[in-house]
C-alpha atoms as a PDB file:
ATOM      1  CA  UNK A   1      61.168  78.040 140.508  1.00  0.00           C
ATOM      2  CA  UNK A   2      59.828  74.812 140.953  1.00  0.00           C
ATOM      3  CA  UNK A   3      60.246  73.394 144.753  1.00  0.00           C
ATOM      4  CA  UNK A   4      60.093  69.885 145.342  1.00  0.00           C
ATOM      5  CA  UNK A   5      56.860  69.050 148.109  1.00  0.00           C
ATOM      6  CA  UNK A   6      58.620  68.755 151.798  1.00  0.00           C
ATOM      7  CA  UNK A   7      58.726  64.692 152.390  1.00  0.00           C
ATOM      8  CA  UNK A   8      56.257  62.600 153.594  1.00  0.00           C
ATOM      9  CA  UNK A   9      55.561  62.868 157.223  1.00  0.00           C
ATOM     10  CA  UNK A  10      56.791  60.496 159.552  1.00  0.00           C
ATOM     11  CA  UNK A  11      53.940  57.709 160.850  1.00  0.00           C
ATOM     12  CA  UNK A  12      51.483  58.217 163.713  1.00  0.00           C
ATOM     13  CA  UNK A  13      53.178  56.400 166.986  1.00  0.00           C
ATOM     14  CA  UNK A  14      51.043  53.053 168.072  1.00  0.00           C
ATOM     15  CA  UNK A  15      47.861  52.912 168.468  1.00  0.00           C
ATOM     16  CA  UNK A  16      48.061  52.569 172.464  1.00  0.00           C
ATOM     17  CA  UNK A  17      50.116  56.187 172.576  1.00  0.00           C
ATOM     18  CA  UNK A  18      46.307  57.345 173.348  1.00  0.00           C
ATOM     19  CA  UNK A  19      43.787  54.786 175.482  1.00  0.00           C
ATOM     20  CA  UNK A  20      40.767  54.732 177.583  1.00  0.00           C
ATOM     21  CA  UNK A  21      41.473  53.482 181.441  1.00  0.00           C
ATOM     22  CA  UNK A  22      39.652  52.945 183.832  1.00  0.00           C
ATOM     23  CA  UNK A  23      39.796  52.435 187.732  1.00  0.00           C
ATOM     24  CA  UNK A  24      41.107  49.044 187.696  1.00  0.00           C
ATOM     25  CA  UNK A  25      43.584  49.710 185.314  1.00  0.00           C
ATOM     26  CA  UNK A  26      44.809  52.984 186.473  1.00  0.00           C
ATOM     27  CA  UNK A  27      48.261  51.590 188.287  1.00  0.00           C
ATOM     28  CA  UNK A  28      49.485  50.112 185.056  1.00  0.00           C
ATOM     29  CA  UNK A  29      48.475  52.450 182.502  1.00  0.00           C
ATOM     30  CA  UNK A  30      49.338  55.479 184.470  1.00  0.00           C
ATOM     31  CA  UNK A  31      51.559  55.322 187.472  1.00  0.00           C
ATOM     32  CA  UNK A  32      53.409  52.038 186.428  1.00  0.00           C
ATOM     33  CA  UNK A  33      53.727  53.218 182.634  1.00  0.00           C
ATOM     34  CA  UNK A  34      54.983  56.777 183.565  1.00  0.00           C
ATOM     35  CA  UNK A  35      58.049  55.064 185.073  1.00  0.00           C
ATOM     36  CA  UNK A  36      59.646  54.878 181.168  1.00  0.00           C
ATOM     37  CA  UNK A  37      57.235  57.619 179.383  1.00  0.00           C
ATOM     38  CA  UNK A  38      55.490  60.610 180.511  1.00  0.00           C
ATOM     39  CA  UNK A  39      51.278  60.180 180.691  1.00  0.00           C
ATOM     40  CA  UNK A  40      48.882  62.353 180.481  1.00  0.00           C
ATOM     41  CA  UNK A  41      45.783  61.935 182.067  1.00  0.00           C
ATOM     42  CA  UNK A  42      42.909  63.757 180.334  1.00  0.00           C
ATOM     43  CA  UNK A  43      39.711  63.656 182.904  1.00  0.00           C
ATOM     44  CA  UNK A  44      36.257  63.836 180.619  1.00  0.00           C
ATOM     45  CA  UNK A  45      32.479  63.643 180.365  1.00  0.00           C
ATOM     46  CA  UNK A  46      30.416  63.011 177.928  1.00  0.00           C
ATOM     47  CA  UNK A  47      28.509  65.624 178.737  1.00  0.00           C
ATOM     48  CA  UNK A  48      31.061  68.303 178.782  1.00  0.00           C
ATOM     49  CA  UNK A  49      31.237  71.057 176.026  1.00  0.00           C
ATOM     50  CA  UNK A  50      34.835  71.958 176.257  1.00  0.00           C
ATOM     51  CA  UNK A  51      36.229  68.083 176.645  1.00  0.00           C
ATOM     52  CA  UNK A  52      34.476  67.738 173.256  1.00  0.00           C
ATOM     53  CA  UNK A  53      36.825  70.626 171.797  1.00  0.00           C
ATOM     54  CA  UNK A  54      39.596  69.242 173.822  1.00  0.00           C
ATOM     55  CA  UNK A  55      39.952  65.968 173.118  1.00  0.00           C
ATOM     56  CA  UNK A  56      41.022  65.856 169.097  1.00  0.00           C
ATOM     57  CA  UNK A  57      43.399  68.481 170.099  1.00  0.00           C
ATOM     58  CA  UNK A  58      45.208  66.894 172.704  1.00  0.00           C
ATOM     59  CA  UNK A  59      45.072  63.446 170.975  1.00  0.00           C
ATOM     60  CA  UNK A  60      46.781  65.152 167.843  1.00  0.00           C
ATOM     61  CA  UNK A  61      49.530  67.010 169.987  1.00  0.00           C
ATOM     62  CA  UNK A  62      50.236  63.776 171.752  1.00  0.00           C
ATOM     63  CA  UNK A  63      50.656  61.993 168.479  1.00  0.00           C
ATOM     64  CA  UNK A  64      52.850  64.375 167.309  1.00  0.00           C
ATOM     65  CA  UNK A  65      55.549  63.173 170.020  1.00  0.00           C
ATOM     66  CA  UNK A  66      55.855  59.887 168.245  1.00  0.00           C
ATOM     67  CA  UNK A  67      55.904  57.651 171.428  1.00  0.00           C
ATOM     68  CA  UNK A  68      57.650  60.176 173.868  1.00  0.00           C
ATOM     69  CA  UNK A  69      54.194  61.018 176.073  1.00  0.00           C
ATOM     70  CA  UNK A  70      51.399  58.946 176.121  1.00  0.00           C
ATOM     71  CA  UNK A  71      48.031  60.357 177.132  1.00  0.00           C
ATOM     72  CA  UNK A  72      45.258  57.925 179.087  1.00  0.00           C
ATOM     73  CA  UNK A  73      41.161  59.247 179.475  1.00  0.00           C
ATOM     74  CA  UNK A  74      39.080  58.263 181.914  1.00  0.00           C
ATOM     75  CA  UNK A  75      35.347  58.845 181.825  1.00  0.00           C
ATOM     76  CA  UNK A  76      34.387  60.433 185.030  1.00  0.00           C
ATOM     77  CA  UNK A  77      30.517  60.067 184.454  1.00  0.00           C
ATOM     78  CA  UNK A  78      31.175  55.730 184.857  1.00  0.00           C
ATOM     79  CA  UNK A  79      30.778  54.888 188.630  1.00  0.00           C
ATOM     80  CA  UNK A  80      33.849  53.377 188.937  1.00  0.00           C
ATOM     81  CA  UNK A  81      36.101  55.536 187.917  1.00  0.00           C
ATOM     82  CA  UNK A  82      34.282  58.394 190.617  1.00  0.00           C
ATOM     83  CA  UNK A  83      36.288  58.001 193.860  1.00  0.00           C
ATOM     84  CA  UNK A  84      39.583  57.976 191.257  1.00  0.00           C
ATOM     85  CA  UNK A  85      38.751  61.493 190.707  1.00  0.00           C
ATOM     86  CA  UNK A  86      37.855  62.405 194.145  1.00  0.00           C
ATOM     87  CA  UNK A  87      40.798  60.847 195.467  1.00  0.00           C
ATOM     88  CA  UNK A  88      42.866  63.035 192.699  1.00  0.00           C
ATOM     89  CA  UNK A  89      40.341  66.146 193.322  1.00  0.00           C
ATOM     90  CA  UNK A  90      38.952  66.792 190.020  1.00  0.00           C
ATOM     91  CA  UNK A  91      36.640  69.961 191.140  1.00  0.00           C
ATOM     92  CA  UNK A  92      36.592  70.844 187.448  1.00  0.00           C
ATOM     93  CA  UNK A  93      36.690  69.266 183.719  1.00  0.00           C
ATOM     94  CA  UNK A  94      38.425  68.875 181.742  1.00  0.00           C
ATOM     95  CA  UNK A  95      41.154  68.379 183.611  1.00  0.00           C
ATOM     96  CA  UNK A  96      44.573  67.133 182.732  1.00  0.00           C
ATOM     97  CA  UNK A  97      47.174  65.883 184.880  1.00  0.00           C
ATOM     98  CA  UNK A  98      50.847  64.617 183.809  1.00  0.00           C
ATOM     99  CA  UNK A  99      52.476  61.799 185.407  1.00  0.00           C
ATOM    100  CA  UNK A 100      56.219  61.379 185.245  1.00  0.00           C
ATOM    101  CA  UNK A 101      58.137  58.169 187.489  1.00  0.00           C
ATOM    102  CA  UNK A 102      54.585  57.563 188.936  1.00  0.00           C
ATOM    103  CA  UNK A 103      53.872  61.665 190.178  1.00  0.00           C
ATOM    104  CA  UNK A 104      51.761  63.628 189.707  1.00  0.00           C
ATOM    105  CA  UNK A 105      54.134  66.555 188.149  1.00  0.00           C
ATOM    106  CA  UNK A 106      51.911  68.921 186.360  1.00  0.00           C
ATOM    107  CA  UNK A 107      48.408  69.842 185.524  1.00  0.00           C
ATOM    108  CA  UNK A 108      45.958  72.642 183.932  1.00  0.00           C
ATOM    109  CA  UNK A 109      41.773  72.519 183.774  1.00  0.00           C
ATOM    110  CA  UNK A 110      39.998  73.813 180.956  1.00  0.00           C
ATOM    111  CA  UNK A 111      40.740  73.910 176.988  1.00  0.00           C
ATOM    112  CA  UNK A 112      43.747  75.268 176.620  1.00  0.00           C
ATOM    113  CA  UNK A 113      43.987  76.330 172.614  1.00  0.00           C
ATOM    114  CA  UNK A 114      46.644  74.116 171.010  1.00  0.00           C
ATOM    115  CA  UNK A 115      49.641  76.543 170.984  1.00  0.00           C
ATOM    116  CA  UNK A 116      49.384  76.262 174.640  1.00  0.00           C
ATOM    117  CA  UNK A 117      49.049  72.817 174.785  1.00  0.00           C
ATOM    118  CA  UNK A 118      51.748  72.008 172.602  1.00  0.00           C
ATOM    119  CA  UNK A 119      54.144  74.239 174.817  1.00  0.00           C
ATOM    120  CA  UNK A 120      52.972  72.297 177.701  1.00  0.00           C
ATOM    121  CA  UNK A 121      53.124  68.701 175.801  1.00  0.00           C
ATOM    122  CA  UNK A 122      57.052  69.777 174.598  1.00  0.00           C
ATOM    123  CA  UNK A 123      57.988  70.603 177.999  1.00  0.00           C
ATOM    124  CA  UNK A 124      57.178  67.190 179.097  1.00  0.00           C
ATOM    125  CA  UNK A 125      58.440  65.238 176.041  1.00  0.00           C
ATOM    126  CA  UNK A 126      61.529  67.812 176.585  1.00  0.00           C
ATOM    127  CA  UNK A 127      61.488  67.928 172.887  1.00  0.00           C
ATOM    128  CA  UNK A 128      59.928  69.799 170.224  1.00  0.00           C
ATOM    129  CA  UNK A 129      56.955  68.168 168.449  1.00  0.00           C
ATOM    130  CA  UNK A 130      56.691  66.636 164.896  1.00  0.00           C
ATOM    131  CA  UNK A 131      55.651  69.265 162.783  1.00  0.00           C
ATOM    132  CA  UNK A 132      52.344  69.138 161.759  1.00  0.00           C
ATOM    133  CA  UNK A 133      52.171  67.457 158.401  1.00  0.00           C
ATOM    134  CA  UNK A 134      49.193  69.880 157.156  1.00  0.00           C
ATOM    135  CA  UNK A 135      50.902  72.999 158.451  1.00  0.00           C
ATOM    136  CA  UNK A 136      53.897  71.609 156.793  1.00  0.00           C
ATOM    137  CA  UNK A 137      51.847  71.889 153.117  1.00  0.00           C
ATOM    138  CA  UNK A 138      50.084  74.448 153.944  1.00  0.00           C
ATOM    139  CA  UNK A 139      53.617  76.718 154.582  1.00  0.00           C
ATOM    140  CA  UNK A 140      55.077  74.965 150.858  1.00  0.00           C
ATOM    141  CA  UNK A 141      51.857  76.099 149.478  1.00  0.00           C
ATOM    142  CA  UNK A 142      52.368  79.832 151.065  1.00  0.00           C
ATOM    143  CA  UNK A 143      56.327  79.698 149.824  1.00  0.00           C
ATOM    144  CA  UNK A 144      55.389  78.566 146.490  1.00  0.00           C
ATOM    145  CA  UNK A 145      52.652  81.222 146.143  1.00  0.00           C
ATOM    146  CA  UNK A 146      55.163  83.507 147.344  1.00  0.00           C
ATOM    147  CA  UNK A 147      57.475  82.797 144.921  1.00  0.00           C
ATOM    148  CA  UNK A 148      54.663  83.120 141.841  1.00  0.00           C
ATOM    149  CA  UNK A 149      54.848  79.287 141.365  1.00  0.00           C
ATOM    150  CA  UNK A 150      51.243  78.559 141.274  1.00  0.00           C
ATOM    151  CA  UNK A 151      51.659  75.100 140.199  1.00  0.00           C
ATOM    152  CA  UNK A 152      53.852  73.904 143.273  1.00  0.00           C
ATOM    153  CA  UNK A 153      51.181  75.892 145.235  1.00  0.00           C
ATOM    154  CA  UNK A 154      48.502  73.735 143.645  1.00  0.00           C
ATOM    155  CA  UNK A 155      50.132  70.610 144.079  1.00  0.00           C
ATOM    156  CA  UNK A 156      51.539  71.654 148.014  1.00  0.00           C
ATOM    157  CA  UNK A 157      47.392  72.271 148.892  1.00  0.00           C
ATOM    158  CA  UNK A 158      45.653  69.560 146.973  1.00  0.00           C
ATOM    159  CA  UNK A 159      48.331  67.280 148.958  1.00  0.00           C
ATOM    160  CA  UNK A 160      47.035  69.531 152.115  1.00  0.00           C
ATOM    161  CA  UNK A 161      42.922  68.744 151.416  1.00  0.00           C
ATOM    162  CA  UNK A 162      44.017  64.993 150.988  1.00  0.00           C
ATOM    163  CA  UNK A 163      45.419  65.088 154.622  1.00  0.00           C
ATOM    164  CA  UNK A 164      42.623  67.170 155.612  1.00  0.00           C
ATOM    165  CA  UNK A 165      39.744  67.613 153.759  1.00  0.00           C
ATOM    166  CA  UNK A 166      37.516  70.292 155.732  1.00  0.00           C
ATOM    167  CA  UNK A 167      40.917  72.586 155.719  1.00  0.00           C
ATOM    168  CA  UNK A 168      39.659  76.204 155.505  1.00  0.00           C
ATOM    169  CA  UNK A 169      43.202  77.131 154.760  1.00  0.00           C
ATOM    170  CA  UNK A 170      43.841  74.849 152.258  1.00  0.00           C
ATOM    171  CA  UNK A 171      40.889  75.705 150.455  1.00  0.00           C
ATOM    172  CA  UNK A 172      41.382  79.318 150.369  1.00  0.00           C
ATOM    173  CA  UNK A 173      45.142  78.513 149.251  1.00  0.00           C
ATOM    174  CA  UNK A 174      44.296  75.949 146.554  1.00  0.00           C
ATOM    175  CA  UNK A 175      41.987  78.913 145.378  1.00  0.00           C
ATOM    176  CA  UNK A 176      44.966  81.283 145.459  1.00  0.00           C
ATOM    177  CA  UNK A 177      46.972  78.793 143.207  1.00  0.00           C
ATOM    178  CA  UNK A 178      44.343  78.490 140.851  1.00  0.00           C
ATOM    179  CA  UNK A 179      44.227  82.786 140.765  1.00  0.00           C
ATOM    180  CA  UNK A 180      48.320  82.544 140.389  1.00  0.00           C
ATOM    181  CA  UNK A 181      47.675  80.749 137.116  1.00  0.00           C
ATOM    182  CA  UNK A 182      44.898  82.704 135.911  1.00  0.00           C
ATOM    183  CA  UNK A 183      42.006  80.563 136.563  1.00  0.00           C
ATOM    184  CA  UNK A 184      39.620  82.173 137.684  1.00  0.00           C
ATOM    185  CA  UNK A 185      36.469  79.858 137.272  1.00  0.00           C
ATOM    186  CA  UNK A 186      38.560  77.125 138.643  1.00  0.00           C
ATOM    187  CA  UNK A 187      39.067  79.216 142.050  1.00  0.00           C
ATOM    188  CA  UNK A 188      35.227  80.340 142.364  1.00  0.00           C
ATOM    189  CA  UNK A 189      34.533  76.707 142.148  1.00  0.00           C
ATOM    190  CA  UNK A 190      36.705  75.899 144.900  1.00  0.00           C
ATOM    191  CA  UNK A 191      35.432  78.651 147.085  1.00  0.00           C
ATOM    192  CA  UNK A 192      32.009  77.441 146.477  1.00  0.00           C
ATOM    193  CA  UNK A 193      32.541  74.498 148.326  1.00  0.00           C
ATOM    194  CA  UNK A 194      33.354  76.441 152.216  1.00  0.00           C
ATOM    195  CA  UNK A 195      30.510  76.015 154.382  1.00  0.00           C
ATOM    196  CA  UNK A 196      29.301  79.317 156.534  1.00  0.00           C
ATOM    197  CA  UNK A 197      32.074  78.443 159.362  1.00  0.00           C
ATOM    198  CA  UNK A 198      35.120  77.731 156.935  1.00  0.00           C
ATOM    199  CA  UNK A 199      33.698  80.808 154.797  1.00  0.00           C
ATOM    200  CA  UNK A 200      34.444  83.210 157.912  1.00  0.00           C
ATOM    201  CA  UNK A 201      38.060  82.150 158.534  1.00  0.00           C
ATOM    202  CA  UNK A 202      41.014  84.815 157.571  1.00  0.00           C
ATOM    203  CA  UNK A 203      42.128  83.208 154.502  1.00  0.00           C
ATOM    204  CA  UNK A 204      39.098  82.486 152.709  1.00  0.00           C
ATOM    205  CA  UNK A 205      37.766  86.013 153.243  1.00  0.00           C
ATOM    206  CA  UNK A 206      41.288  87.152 151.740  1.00  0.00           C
ATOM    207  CA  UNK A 207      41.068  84.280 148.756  1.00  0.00           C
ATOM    208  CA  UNK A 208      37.646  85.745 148.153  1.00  0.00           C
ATOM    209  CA  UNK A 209      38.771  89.309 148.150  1.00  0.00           C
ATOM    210  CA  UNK A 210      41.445  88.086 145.306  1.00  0.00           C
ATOM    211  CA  UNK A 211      38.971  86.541 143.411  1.00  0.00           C
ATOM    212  CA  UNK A 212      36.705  89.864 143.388  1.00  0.00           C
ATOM    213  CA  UNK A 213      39.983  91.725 142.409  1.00  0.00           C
ATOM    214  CA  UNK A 214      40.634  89.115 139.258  1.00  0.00           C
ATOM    215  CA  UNK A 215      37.272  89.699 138.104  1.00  0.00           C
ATOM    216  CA  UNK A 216      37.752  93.136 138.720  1.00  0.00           C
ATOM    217  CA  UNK A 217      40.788  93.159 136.333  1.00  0.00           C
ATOM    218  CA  UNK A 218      39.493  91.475 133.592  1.00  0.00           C
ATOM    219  CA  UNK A 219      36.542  93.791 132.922  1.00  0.00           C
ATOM    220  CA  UNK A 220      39.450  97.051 132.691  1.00  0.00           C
ATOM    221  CA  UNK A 221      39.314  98.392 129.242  1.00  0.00           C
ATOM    222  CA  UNK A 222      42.747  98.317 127.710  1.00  0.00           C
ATOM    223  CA  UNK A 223      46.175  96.811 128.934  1.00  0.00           C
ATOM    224  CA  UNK A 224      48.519  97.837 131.286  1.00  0.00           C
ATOM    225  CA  UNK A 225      51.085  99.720 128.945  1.00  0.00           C
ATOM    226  CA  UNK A 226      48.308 101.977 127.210  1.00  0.00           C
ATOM    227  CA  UNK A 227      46.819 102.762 131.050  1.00  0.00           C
ATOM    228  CA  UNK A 228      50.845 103.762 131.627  1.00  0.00           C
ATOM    229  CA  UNK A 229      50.594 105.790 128.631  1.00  0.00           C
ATOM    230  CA  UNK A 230      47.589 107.628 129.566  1.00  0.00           C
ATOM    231  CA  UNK A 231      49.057 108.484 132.934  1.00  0.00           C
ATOM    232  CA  UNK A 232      51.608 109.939 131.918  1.00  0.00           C
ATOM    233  CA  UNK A 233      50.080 111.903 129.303  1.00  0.00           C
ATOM    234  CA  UNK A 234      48.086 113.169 131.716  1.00  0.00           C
ATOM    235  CA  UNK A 235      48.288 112.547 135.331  1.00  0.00           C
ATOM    236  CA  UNK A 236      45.377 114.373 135.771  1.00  0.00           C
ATOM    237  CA  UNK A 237      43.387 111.669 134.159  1.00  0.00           C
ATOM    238  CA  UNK A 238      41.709 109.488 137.514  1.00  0.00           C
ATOM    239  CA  UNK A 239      39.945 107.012 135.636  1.00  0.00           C
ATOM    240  CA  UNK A 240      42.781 105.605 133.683  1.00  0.00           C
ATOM    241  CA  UNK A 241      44.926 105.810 137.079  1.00  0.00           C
ATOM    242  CA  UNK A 242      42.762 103.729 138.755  1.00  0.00           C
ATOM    243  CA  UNK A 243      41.880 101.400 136.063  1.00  0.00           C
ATOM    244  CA  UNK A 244      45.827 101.072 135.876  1.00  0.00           C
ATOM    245  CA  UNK A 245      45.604 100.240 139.444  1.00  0.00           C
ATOM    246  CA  UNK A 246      43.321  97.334 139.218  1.00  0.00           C
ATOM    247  CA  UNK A 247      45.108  95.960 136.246  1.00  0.00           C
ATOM    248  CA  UNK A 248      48.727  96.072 138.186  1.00  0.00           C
ATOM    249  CA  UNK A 249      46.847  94.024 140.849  1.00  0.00           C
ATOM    250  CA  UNK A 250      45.497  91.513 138.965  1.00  0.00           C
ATOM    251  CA  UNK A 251      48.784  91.003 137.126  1.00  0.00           C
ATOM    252  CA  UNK A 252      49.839  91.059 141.130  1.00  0.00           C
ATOM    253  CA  UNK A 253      51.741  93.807 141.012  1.00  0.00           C
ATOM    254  CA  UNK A 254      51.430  94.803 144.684  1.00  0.00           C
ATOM    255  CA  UNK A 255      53.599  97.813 145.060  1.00  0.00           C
ATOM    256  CA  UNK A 256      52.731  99.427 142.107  1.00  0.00           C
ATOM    257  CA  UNK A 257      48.982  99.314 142.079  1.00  0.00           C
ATOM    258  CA  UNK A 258      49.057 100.886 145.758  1.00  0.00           C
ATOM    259  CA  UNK A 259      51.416 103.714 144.709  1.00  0.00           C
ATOM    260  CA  UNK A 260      48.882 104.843 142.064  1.00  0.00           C
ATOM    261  CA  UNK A 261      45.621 104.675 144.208  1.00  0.00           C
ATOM    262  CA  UNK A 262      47.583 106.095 147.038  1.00  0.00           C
ATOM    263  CA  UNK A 263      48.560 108.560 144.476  1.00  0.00           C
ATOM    264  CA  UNK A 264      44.892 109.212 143.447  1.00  0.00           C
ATOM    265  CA  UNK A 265      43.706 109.574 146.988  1.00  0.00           C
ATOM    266  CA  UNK A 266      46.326 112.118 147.628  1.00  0.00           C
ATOM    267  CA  UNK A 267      45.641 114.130 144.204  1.00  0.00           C
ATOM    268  CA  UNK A 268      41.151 113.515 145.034  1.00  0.00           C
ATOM    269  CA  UNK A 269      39.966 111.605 147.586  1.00  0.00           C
ATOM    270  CA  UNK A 270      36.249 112.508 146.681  1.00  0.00           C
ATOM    271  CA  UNK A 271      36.921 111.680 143.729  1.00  0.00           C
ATOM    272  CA  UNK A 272      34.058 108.458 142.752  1.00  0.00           C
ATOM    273  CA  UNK A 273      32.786 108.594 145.855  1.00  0.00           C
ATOM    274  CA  UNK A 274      36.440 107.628 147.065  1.00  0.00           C
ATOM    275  CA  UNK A 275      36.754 105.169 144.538  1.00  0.00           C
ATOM    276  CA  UNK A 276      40.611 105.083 145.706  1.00  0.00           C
ATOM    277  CA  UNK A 277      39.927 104.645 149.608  1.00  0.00           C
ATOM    278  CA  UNK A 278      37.547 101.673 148.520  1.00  0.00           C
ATOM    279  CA  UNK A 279      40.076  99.894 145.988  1.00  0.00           C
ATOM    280  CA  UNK A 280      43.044 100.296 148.427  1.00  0.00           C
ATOM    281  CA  UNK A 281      40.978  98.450 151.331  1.00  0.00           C
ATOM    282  CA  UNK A 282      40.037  95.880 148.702  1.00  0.00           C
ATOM    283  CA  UNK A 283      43.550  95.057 147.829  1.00  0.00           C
ATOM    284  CA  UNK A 284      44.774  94.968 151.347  1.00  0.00           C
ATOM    285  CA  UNK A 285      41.915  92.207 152.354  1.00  0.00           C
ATOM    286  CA  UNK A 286      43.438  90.320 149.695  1.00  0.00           C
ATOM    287  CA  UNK A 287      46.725  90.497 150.540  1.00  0.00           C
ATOM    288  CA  UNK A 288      46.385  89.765 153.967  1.00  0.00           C
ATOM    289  CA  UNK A 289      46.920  92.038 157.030  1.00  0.00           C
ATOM    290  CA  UNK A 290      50.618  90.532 157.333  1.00  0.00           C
ATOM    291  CA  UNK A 291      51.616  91.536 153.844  1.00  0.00           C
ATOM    292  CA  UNK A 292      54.268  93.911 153.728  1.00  0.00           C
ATOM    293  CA  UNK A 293      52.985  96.256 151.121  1.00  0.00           C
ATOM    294  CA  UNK A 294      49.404  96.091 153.218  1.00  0.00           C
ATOM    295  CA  UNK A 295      50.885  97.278 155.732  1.00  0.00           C
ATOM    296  CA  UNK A 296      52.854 100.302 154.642  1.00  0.00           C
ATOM    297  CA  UNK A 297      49.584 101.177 152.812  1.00  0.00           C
ATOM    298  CA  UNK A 298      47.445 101.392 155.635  1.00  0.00           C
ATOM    299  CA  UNK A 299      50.294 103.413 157.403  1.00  0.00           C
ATOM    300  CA  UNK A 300      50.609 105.768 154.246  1.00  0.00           C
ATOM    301  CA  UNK A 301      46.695 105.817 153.866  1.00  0.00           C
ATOM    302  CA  UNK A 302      45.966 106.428 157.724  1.00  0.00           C
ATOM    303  CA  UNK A 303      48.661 109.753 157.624  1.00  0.00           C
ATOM    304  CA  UNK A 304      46.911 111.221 153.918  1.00  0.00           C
ATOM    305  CA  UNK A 305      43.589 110.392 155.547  1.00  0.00           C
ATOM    306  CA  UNK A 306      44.477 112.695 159.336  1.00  0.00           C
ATOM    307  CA  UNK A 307      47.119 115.034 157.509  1.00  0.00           C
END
């Protein structure tokens, strides 16, 4: 099923939604602006680790409010912005306060990761926030993938790595949607291109442990029907089990392929030097720890493994 790509998302508010003020201009850009719009004040230095991994978070959550909260940063390293934050007792950066009708009316210090910033950014807009227009493609992609439709997947996280190009998750997913269509090359190229941080996060790990299982699938000797037909002519028979295994997962045929290594655990776990045990945790890396048919997996494996 073909899904159209969500719409286009909406423009960034004006450029003055986030500013640098200073002392002299604190009364207008703060207290006198917070009169029509909430402001946040976000207090920084340049030497300060965790304003660095601050600031492009709360600039993009404030954006996202499209005009309803404004945010204002003032250096407290220049001179004259100093007895601005002793008179406001910054002990500690970064540290944010919101103004709303020209008070002070809430506050945190430190880097608060973005789901708890956006909480504290909605509260104030007393809205929810623009979705995210990457998370927006990135959740097409997922649903299209979902769905077997690797081609709106590949369109939904191509349009994600034009938005943002050093997207771990998009890469991993555009990878996926190359898999979905059987192109296998075309996803190891892809992959190739993470660095070492963007090659630790979840869903490149998982898009690698797909790729692993494609190859894996390819080199099984014979199709899926003559594996079925060697099963059951003789269940007994491991190797053609498992190989049957592998080739249900490559044709993503989730259920299935764990039912017959779960199966060959359960008739000889030794059996390869637990070739079963092994495959199974493959196939659940790839599929994610959310996936449903992970997860009963692990729950059926855990219970063979203690029985």
């Amino acid at each position: 099923m073909n899904s159209p790509l969500p719409p286009a998302p909406a423009p960034l508010a004006a450029a003055d939604v986030v500013k640098d003020v200073s002392m002299p201009t604190f009364m207008a850009d703060v207290i006198q602006a917070s009169m029509t719009v909430p402001v946040l004040v976000d207090f920084w230095a340049p030497w300060c680790g965790p304003c660095k991994t601050l600031s492009p978070i709360i600039e993009k959550v404030v954006r996202a409010t499209n005009g309803k909260v404004r945010l204002v940063k003032v250096n407290i390293d220049d001179p004259q912005n100093q007895p601005l934050a002793q008179q406001l007792r910054i002990q500690s950066i970064p540290a944010v306060y919101a103004f709303s009708k020209g008070q002070p009316v809430d506050g945190f210090v430190g880097a608060l990761p973005e789901s708890q910033l956006k909480q504290f950014v909605e509260k104030l807009a007393g809205d929810k926030l623009a979705p995210d227009p990457v998370e927006q493609l990135l959740e097409h992609g997922k649903a299209a993938l979902d769905e077997g439709d690797g081609e709106v997947a590949l369109q939904a996280y191509g349009a994600a790595l034009q938005e943002d190009a050093a997207s771990a998750a998009a890469l991993a997913g555009l990878a996926k949607a190359h898999l979905a269509l059987g192109e296998v090359d075309e996803a190891e190229a892809i992959l190739g291109r993470t660095d070492a941080t963007a090659a630790k996060h979840a869903d490149v790990v998982e898009a690698r442990a797909a790729l692993e299982l494609a190859r894996q699938a390819a080199g099984v000797a014979g199709g899926p029907q003559e594996l079925e037909a060697a099963v059951a002519a003789n269940p007994a028979d491991h190797q053609a089990r498992f190989d049957l295994a592998v080739a249900l997962a490559g044709l993503n045929q989730r259920e299935a392929a764990a039912e017959h290594l779960l199966e060959l655990f359960k008739r000889d776990r030794n059996w390869n030097e637990g070739a079963a045990k092994k495959q199974l945790l493959k196939l659940f890396e790839a599929w994610g720890f959310a996936d449903p048919v992970a997860t009963e997996g692990r729950k059926r494996l855990s219970t063979m493994m203690f029985a």
